[in-house]
N, C-alpha and C. Protein backbone atom coordinates (compact mmCIF):
# COMPACT_ATOMS: atom_id res chain seq x y z
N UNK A 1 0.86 -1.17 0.00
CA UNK A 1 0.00 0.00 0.00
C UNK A 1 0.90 1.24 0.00
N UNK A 2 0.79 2.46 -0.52
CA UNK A 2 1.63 3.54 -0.96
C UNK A 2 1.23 4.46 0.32
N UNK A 3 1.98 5.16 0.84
CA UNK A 3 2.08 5.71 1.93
C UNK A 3 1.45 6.58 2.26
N UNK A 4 0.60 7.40 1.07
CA UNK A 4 -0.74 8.12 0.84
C UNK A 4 -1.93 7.53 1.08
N UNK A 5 -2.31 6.47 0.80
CA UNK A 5 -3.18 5.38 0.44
C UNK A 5 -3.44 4.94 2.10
N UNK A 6 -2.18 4.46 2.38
CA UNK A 6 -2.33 3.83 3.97
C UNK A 6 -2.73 5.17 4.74
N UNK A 7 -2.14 6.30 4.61
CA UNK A 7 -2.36 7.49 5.62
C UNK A 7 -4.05 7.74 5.44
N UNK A 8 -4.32 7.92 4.76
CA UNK A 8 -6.21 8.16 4.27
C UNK A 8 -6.93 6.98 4.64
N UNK A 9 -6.64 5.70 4.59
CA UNK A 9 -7.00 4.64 5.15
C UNK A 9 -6.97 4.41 6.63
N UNK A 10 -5.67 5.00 7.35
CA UNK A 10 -5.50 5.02 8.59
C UNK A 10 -6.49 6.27 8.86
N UNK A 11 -6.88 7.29 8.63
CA UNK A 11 -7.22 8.38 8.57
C UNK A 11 -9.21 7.77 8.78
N UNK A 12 -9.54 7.12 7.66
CA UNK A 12 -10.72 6.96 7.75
C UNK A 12 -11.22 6.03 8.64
N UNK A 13 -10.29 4.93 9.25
CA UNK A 13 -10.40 3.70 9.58
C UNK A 13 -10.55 4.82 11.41
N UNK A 14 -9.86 5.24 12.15
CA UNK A 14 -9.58 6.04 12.93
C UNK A 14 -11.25 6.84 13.47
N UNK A 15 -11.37 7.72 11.94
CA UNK A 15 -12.76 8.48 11.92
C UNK A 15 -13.72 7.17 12.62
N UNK A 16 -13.46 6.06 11.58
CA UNK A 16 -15.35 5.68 11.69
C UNK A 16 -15.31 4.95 13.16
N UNK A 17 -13.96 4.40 13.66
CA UNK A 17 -14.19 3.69 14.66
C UNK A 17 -14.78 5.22 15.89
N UNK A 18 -14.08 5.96 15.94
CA UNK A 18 -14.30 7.36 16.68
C UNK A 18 -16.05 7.56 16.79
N UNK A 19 -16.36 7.29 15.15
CA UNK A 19 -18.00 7.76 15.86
C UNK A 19 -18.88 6.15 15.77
N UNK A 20 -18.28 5.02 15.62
CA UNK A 20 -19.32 3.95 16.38
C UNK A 20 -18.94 3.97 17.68
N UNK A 21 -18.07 4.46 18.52
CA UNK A 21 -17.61 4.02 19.92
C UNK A 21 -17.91 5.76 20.23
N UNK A 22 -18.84 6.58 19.43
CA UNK A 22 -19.28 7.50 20.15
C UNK A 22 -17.71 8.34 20.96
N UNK A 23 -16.54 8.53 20.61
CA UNK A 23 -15.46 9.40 21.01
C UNK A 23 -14.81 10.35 20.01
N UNK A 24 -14.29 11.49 20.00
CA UNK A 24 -13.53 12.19 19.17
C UNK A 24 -12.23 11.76 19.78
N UNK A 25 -11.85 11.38 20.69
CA UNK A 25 -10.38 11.47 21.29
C UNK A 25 -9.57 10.44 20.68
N UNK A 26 -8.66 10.78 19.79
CA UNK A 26 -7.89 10.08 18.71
C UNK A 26 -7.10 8.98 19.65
N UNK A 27 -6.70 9.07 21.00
CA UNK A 27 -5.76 8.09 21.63
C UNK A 27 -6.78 6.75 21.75
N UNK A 28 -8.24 7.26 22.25
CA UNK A 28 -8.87 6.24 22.36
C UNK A 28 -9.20 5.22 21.00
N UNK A 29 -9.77 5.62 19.78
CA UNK A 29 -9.98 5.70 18.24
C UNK A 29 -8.57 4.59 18.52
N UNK A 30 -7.66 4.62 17.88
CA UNK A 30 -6.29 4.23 18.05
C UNK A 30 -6.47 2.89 19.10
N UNK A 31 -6.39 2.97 20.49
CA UNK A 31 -6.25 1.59 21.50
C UNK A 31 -7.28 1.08 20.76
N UNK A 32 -8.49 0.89 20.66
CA UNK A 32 -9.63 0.28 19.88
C UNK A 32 -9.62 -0.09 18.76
N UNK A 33 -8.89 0.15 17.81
CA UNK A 33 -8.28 -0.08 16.60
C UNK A 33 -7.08 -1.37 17.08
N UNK A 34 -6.03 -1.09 17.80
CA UNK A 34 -4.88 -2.21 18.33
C UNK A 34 -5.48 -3.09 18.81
N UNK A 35 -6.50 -3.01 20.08
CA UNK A 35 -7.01 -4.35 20.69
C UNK A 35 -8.24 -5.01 19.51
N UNK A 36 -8.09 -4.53 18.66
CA UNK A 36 -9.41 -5.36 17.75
C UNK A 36 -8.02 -5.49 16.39
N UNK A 37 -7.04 -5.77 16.43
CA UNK A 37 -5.99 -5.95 15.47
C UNK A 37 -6.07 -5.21 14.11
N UNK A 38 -6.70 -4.49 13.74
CA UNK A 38 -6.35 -3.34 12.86
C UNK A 38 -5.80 -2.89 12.53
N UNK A 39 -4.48 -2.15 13.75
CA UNK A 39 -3.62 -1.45 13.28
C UNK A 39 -2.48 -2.03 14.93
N UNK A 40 -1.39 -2.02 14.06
CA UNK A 40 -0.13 -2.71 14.79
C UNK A 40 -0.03 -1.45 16.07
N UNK A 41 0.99 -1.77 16.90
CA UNK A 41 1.91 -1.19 17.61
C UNK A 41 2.34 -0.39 16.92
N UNK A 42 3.37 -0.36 16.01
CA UNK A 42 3.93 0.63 15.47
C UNK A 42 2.59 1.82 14.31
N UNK A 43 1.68 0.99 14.42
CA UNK A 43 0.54 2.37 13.70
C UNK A 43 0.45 2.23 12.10
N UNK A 44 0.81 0.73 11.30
CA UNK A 44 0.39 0.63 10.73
C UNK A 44 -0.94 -0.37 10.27
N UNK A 45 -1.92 -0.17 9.42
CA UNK A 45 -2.62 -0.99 9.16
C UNK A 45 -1.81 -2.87 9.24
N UNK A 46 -2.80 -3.63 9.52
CA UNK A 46 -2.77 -5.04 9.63
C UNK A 46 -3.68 -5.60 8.21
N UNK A 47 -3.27 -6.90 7.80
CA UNK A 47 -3.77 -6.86 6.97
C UNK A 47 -5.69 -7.29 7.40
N UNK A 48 -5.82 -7.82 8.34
CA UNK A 48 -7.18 -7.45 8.91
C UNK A 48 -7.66 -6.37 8.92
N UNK A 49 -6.91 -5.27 9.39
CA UNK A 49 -7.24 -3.55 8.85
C UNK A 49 -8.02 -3.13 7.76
N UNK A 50 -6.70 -3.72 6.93
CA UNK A 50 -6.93 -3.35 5.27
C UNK A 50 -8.67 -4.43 5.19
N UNK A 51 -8.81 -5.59 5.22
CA UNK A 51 -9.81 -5.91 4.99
C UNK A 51 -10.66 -5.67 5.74
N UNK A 52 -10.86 -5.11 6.72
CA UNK A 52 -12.15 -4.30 7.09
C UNK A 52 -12.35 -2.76 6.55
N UNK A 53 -11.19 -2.21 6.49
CA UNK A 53 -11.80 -1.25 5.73
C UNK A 53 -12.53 -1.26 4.48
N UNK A 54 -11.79 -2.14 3.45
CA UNK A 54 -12.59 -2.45 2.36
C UNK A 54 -13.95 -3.14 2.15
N UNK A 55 -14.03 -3.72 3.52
CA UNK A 55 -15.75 -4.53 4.08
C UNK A 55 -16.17 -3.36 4.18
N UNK A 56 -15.82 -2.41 5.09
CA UNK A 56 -16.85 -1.73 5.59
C UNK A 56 -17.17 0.05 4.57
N UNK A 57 -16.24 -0.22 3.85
CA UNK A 57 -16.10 1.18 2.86
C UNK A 57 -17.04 0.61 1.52
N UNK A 58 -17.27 -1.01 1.33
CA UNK A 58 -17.90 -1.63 -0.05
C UNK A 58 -19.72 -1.61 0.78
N UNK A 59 -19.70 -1.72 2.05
CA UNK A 59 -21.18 -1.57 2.91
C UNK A 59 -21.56 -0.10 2.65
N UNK A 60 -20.79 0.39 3.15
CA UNK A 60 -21.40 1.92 3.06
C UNK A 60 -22.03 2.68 1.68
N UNK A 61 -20.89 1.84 0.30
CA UNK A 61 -21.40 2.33 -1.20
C UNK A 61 -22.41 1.52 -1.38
N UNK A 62 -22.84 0.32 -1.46
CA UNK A 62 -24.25 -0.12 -1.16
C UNK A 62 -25.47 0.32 -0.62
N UNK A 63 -24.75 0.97 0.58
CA UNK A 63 -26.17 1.65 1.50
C UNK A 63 -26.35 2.72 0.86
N UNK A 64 -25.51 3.76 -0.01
CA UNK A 64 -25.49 4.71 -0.93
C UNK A 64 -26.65 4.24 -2.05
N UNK A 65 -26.96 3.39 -2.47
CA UNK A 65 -27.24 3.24 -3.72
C UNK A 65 -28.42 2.55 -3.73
N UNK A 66 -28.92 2.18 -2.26
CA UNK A 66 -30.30 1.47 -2.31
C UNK A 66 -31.48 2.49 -1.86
C-alpha cells in the first residue's frame, strides 16, 4: 500500500471507529483499533485492517445506492 493510500485509510479507519464508539479522542480511536488488530503497535494498518476497511467502505457504497 503507498504511503498516501495507507495514511487516508489510517485516517478513515480512525474516523469511523471514533463515531461507532461514540469518542472524538484520537488516543482512544487508536487503543480500539490495536485491541481489535487493525492497526499494529507501530501504527500501521494489519492486513485485517486493510480488509475491514474495504468490508466496511464496499457496505457503506451499497447503502449509498439502495
Amino acid at each position: 500500500m503507498t504511503s498516501m493510500k495507507e495514511f487516508w485509510s489510517r485516517e478513515w479507519l480512525l474516523n469511523h471507529i471514533g463515531e461507532q464508539h461514540k469518542t472524538q479522542r484520537i488516543l482512544t480511536a487508536l487503543e480500539i483499533a490495536q485491541n481489535q488488530g487493525l492497526i499494529c503497535e507501530d501504527g500501521y494498518l494489519t492486513k485485517a485492517g486493510v480488509k475491514y476497511i474495504e468490508q466496511e467502505k464496499e457496505a457503506l457504497t451499497v447503502m449509498e445506492y439502495d
